[in-house]
C-alpha atoms as a PDB file:
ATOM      1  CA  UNK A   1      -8.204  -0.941 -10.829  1.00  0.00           C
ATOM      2  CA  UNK A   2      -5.395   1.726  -8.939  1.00  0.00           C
ATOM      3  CA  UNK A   3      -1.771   0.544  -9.114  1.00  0.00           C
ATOM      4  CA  UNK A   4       0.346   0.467  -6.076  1.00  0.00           C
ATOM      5  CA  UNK A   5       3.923   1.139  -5.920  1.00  0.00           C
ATOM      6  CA  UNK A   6       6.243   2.800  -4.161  1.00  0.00           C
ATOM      7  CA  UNK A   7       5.604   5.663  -6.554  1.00  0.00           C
ATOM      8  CA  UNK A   8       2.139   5.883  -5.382  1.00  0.00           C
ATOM      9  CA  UNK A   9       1.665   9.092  -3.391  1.00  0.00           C
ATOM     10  CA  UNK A  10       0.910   8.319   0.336  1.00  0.00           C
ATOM     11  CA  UNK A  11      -2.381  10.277  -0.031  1.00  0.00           C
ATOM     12  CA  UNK A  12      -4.368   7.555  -2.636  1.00  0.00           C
ATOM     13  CA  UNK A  13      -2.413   4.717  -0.643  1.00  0.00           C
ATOM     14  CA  UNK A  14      -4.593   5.799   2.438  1.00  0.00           C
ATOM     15  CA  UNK A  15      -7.556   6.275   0.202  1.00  0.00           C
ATOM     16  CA  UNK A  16      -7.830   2.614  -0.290  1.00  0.00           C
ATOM     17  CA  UNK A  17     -10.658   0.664   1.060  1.00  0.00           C
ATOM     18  CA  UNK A  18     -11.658  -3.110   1.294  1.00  0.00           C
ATOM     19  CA  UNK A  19     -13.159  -3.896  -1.292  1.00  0.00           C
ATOM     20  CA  UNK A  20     -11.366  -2.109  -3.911  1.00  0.00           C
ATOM     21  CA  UNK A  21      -9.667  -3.476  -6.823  1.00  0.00           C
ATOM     22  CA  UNK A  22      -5.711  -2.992  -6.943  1.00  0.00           C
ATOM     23  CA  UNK A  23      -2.762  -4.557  -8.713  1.00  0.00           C
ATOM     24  CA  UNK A  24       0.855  -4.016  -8.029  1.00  0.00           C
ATOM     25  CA  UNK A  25       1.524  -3.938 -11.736  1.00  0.00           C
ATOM     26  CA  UNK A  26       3.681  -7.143 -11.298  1.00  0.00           C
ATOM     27  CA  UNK A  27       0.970 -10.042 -11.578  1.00  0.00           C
ATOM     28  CA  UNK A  28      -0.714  -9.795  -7.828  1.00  0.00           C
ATOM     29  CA  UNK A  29      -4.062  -8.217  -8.147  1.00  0.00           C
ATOM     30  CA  UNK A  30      -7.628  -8.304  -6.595  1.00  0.00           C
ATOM     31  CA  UNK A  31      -9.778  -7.279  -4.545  1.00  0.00           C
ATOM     32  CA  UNK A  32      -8.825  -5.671  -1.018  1.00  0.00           C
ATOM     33  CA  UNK A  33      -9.979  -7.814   1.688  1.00  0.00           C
ATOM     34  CA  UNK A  34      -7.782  -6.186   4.590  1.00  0.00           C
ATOM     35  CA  UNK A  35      -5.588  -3.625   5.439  1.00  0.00           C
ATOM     36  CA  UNK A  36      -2.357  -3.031   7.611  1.00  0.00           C
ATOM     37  CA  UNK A  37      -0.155  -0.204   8.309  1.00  0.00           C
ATOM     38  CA  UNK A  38       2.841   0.278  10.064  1.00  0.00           C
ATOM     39  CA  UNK A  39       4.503   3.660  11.305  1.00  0.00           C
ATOM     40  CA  UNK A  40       7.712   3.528  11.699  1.00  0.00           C
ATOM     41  CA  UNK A  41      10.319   5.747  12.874  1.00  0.00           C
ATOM     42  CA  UNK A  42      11.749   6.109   9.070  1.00  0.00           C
ATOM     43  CA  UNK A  43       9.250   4.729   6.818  1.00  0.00           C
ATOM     44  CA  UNK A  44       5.534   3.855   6.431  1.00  0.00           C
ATOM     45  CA  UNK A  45       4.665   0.492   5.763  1.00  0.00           C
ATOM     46  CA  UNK A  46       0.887  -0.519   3.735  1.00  0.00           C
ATOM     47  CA  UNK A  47      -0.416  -3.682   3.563  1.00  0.00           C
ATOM     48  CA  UNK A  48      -3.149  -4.996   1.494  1.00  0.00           C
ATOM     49  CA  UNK A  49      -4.386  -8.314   1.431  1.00  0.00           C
ATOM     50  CA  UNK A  50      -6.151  -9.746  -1.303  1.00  0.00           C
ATOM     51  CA  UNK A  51      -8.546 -11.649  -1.198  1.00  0.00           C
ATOM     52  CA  UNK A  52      -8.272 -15.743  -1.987  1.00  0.00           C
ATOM     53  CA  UNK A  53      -4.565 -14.947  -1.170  1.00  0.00           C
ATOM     54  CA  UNK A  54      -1.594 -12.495  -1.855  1.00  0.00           C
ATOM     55  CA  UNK A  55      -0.260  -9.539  -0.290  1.00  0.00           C
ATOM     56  CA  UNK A  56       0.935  -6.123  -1.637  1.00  0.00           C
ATOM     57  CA  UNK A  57       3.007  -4.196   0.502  1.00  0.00           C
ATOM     58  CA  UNK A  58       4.262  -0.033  -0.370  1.00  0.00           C
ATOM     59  CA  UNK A  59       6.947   1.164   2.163  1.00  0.00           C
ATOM     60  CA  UNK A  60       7.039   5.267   1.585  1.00  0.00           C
ATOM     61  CA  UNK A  61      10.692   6.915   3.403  1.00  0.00           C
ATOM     62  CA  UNK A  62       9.565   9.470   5.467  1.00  0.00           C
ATOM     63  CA  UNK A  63      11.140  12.275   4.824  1.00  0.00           C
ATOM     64  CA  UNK A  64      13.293  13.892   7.481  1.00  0.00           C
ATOM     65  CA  UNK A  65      14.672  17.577   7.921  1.00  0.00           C
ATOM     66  CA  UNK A  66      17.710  18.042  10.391  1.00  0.00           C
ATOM     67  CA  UNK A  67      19.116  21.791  11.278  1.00  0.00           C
END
């Protein structure tokens, strides 16, 4: 079972499939039944639903370089 925070590096968040097991660490685990992202101007948003109910969501900042 992965983990998912917003600690998690971006990379295994977009590894995740349906079907895999995950757990936010905080009591809402399962199995993924779907998947949603969001790309936003400052941040990323993931989020997994689980499957007979729940949701985990990860935001990651984007990180921005200005001259």
């Amino acid at each position: 079972m992965k983990i998912l925070n917003d600690s998690t590096p971006t990379s295994e968040l977009t590894a995740i499939k349906v079907g895999d097991q995950i757990s936010n660490g905080l009591g809402t685990f399962g199995e993924v039944a779907e998947i949603k992202f969001d790309n936003e101007p400052t941040y990323w948003q993931f989020t997994f639903a689980i499957t007979g109910g729940g949701l985990i969501e990860v935001v990651k900042t984007k990180n921005s370089c200005s001259l």
